[in-house]
Protein backbone atom coordinates (compact mmCIF):
# COMPACT_ATOMS: atom_id res chain seq x y z
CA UNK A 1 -1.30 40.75 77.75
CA UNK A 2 -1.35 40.42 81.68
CA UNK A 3 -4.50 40.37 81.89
CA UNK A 4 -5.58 37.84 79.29
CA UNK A 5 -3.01 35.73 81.04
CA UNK A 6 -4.61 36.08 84.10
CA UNK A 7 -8.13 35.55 82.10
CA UNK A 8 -7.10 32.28 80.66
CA UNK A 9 -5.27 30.95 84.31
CA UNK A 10 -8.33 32.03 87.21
CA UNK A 11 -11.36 32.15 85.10
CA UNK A 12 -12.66 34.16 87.51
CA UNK A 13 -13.18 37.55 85.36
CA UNK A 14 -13.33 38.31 81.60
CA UNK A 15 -11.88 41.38 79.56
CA UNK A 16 -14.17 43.50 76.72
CA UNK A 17 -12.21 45.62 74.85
CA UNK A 18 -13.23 48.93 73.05
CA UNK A 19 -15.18 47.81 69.96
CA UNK A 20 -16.85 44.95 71.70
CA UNK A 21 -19.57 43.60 73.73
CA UNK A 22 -20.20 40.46 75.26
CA UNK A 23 -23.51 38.26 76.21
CA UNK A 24 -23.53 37.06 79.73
CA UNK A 25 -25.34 33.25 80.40
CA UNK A 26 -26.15 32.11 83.28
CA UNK A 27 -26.77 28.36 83.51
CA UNK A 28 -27.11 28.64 79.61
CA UNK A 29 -29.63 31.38 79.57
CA UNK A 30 -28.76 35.05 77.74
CA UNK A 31 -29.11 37.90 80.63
CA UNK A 32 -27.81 40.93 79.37
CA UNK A 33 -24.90 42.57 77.45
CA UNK A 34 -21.89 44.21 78.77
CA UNK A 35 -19.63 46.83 77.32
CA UNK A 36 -16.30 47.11 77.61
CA UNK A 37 -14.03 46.63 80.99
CA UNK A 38 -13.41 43.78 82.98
CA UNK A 39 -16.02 41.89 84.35
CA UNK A 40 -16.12 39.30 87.25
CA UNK A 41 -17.91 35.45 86.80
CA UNK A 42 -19.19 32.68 88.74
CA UNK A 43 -16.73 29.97 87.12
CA UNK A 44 -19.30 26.89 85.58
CA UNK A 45 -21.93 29.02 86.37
CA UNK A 46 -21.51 32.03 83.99
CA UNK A 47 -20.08 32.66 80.71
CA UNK A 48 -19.70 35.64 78.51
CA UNK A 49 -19.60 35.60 74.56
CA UNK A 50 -17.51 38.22 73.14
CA UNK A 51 -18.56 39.84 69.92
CA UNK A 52 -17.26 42.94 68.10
CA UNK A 53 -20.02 45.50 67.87
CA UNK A 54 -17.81 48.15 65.53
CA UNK A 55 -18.28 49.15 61.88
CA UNK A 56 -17.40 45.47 59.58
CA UNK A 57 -16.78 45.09 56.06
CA UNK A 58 -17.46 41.85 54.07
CA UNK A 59 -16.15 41.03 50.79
CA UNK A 60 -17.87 38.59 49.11
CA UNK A 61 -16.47 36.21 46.59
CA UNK A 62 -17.37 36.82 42.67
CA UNK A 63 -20.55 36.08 41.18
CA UNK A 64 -20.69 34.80 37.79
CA UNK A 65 -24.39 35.99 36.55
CA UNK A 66 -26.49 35.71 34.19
CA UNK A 67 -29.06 38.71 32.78
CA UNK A 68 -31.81 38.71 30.99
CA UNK A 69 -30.29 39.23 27.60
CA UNK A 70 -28.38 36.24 28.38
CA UNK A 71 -24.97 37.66 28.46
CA UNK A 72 -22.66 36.66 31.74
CA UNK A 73 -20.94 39.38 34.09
CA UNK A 74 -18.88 39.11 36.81
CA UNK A 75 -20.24 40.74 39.72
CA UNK A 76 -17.92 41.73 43.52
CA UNK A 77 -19.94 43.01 45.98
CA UNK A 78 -18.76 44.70 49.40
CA UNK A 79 -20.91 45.23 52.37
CA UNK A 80 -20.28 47.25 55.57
CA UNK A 81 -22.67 46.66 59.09
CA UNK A 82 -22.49 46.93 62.65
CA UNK A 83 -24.39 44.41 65.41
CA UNK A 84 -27.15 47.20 67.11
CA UNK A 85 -28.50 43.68 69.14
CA UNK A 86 -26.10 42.05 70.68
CA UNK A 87 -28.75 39.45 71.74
CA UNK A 88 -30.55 38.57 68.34
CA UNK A 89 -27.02 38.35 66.76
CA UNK A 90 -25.76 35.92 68.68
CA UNK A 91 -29.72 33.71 69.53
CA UNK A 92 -30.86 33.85 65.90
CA UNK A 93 -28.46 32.66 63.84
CA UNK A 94 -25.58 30.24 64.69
CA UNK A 95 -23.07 32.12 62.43
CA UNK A 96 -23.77 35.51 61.70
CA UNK A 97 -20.88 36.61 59.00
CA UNK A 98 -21.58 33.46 57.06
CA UNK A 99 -25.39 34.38 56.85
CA UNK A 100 -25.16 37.71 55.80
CA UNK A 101 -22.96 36.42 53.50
CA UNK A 102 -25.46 33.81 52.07
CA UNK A 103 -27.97 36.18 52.17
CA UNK A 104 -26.14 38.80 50.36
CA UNK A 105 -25.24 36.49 47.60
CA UNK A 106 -29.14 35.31 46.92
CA UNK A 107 -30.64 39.21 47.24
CA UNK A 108 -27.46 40.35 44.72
CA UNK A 109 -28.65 37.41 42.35
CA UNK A 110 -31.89 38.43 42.30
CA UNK A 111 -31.51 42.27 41.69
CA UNK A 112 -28.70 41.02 39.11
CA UNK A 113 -30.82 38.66 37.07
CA UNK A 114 -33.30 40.96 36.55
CA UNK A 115 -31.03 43.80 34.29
CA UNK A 116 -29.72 43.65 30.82
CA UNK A 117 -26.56 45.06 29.27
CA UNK A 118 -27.70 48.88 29.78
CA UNK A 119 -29.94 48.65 33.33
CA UNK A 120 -26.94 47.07 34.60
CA UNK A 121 -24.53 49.78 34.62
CA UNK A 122 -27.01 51.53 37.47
CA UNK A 123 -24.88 50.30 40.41
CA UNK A 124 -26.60 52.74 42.80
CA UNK A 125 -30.47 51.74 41.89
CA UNK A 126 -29.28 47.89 42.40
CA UNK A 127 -27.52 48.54 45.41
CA UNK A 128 -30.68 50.52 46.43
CA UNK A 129 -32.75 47.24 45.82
CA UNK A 130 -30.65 44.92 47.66
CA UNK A 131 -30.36 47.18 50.43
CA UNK A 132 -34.33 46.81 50.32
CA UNK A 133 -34.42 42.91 50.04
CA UNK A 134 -32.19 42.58 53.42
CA UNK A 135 -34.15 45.11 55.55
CA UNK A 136 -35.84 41.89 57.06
CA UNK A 137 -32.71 40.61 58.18
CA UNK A 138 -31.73 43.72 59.93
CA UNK A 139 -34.17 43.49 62.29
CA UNK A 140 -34.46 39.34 62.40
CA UNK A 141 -30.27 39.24 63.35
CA UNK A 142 -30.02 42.98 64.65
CA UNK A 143 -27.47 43.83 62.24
CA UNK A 144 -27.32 47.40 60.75
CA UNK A 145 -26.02 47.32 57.01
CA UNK A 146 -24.50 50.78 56.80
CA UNK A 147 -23.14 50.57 53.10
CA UNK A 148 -23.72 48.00 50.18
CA UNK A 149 -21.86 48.61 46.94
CA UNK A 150 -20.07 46.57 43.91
CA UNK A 151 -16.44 46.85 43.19
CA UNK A 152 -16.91 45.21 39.86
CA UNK A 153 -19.20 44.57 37.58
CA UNK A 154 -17.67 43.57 34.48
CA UNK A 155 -18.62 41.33 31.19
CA UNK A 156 -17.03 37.98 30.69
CA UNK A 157 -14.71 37.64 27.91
CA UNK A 158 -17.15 36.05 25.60
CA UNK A 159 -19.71 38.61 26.43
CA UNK A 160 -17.28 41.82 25.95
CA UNK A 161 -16.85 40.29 22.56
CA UNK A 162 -20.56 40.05 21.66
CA UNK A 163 -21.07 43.84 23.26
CA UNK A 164 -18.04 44.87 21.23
CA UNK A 165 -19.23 43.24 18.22
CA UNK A 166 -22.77 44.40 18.83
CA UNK A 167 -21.17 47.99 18.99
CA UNK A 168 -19.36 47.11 15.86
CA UNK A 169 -22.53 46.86 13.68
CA UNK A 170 -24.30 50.00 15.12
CA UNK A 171 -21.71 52.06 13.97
CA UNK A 172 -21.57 50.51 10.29
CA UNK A 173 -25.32 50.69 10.23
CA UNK A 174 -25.21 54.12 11.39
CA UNK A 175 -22.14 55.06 8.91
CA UNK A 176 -23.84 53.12 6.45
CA UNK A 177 -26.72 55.52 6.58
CA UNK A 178 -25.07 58.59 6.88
CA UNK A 179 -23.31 58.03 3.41
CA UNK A 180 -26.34 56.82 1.51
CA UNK A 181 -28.31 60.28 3.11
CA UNK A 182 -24.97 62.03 1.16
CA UNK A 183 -25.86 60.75 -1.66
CA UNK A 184 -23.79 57.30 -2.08
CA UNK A 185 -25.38 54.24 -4.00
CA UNK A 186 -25.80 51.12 -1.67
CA UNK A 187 -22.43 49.74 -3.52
CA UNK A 188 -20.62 52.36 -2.72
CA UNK A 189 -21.74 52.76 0.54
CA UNK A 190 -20.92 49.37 1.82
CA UNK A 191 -17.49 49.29 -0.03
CA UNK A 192 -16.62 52.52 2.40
CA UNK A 193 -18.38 51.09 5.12
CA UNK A 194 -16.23 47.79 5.11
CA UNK A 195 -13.14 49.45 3.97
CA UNK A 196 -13.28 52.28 7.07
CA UNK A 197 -14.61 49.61 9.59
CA UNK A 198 -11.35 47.27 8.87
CA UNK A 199 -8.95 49.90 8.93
CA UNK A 200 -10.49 51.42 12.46
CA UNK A 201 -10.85 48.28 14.32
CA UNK A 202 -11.89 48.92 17.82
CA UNK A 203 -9.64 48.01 20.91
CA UNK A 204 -11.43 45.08 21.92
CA UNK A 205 -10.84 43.07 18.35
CA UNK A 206 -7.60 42.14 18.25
CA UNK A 207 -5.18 41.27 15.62
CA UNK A 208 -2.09 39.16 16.36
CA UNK A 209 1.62 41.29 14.92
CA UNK A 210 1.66 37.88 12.50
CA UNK A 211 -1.73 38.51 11.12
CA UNK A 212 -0.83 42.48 10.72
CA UNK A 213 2.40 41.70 8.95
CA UNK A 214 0.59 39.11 6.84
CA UNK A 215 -1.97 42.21 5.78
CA UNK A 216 0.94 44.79 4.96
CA UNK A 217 2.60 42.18 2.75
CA UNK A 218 -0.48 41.28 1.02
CA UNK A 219 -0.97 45.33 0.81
CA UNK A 220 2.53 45.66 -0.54
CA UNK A 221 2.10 42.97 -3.11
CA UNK A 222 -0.79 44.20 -4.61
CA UNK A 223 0.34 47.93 -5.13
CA UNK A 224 3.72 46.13 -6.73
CA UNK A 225 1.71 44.30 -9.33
CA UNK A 226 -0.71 47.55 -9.78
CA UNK A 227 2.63 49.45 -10.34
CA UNK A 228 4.23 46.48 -12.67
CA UNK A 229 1.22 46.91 -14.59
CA UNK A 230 1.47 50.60 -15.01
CA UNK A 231 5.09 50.13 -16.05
CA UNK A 232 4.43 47.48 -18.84
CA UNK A 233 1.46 49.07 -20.26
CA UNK A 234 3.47 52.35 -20.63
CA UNK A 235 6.48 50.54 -22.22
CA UNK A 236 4.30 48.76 -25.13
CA UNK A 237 3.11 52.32 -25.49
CA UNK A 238 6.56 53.63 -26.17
CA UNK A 239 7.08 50.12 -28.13
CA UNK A 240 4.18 51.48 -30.37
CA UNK A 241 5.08 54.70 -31.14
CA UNK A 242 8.87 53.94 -31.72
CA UNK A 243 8.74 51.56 -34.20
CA UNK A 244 11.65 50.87 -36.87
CA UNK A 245 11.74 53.77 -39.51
CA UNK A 246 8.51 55.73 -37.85
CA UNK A 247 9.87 58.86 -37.12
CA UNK A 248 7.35 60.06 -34.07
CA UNK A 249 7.52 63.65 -34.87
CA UNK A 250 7.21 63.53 -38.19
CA UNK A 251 4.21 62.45 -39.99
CA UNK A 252 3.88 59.81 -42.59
CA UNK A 253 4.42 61.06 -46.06
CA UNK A 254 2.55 59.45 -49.04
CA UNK A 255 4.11 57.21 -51.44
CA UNK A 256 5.40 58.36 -54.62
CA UNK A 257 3.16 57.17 -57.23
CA UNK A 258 5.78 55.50 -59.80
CA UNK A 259 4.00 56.33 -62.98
């Protein structure tokens, strides 16, 4: 704290700290780097431009992109480098975290655009490829990128509902299948297909408690009536059998002939 008070009030010397380096100009030109320690200036004359030389992390804002199959994923990417050229990082580029962030951004897109729905789950070959696609920027802003990774790559909601609804289908098709090879007719089949696919809806399809309830009562009704049915039909049985001087356990006996 001293000491950056008695930076800012003489002038006359600067301060790197651990984790830092700093460019020295004189008259405006770049003359060498300096590590950390306090170093003395020519007030006008020199000037020295800190920078911090240790292990960085970036974390880029989401990317909403679009692959090849046309479905839309969210993509958060995290990047870790270190200045090796204190020189180049500081000449070459005016701002150097908010080019390696632009540059990050376009390479990601790139690798990105070129999956589907099943390439894209390889996080490691992407990150391989961008990685690749930012070598020349390495050595153009002497930056070493020591680790590139995603955080997140994850569908969009419309998107998670076509891939769940995509997943949906294989697994009638497949179910569909599997009962005709036991033996089912097509009818049958797809009756137990649609009835088993309903009742084991996947996680990702939901149904609102109102639209459940509605279902159960509907269920409920139609096992009442099925059961009101049963009922009457065995009543007009009974009806039939106990009718007025029809004894039910006795037989019918022939009419005396009256001659």
């Amino acid at each position: 704290m001293i000491l950056e008070l008695l930076q800012a009030v003489t002038g006359i010397f600067v301060v790197v700290y651990d984790g830092q380096h700093a460019l020295k100009f004189n008259l405006g030109r770049a003359r060498g780097v300096v590590g950390p320690g306090v170093h003395f200036k020519l007030p006008i004359v020199q000037k020295f431009t800190l920078e911090e030389t240790k292990h960085t992390t970036l974390d880029l804002e989401p990317q909403v992109i679009q692959l090849t199959d046309d479905l839309i994923y969210e993509v958060d990417t995290k990047l870790m480098y270190r200045i090796y050229n204190l020189r180049k990082a500081l000449i070459e580029i005016d701002d150097l975290v908010t080019g390696l962030q632009n540059r990050v951004v376009l390479a990601v897109q790139r690798v990105v655009r070129k999956r589907d729905r099943d390439s894209v789950k390889d996080t490691d070959a992407m990150a391989a490829e961008v990685m690749a696609e930012l070598k020349p920027v390495e050595e153009e802003w002497g930056v070493r990128i020591l680790q590139l990774g995603f955080s997140n790559i994850s569908p969009s909601p419309a998107t998670l509902e076509i891939t769940q609804l995509d997943l949906l289908a294989r697994e009638r098709l497949q179910l569909f299948q599997q009962l005709q090879t036991a033996g089912l007719s097509a009818e049958a089949a797809v009756a137990l297909v649609t009835g088993a696919v309903v009742a084991t809806q996947p996680g990702g399809i939901h149904r609102t408690p109102k639209e459940i309830s509605r279902d159960e009562a509907l269920l409920i009704e139609e096992i009442d009536d099925l059961a009101k049915l049963s009922a009457s039909a065995e009543k007009a049985k009974q009806d039939d059998i106990n009718e007025p001087g029809v004894d039910p356990e006795t037989p019918a006996q022939d009419e005396e002939d009256p001659s």
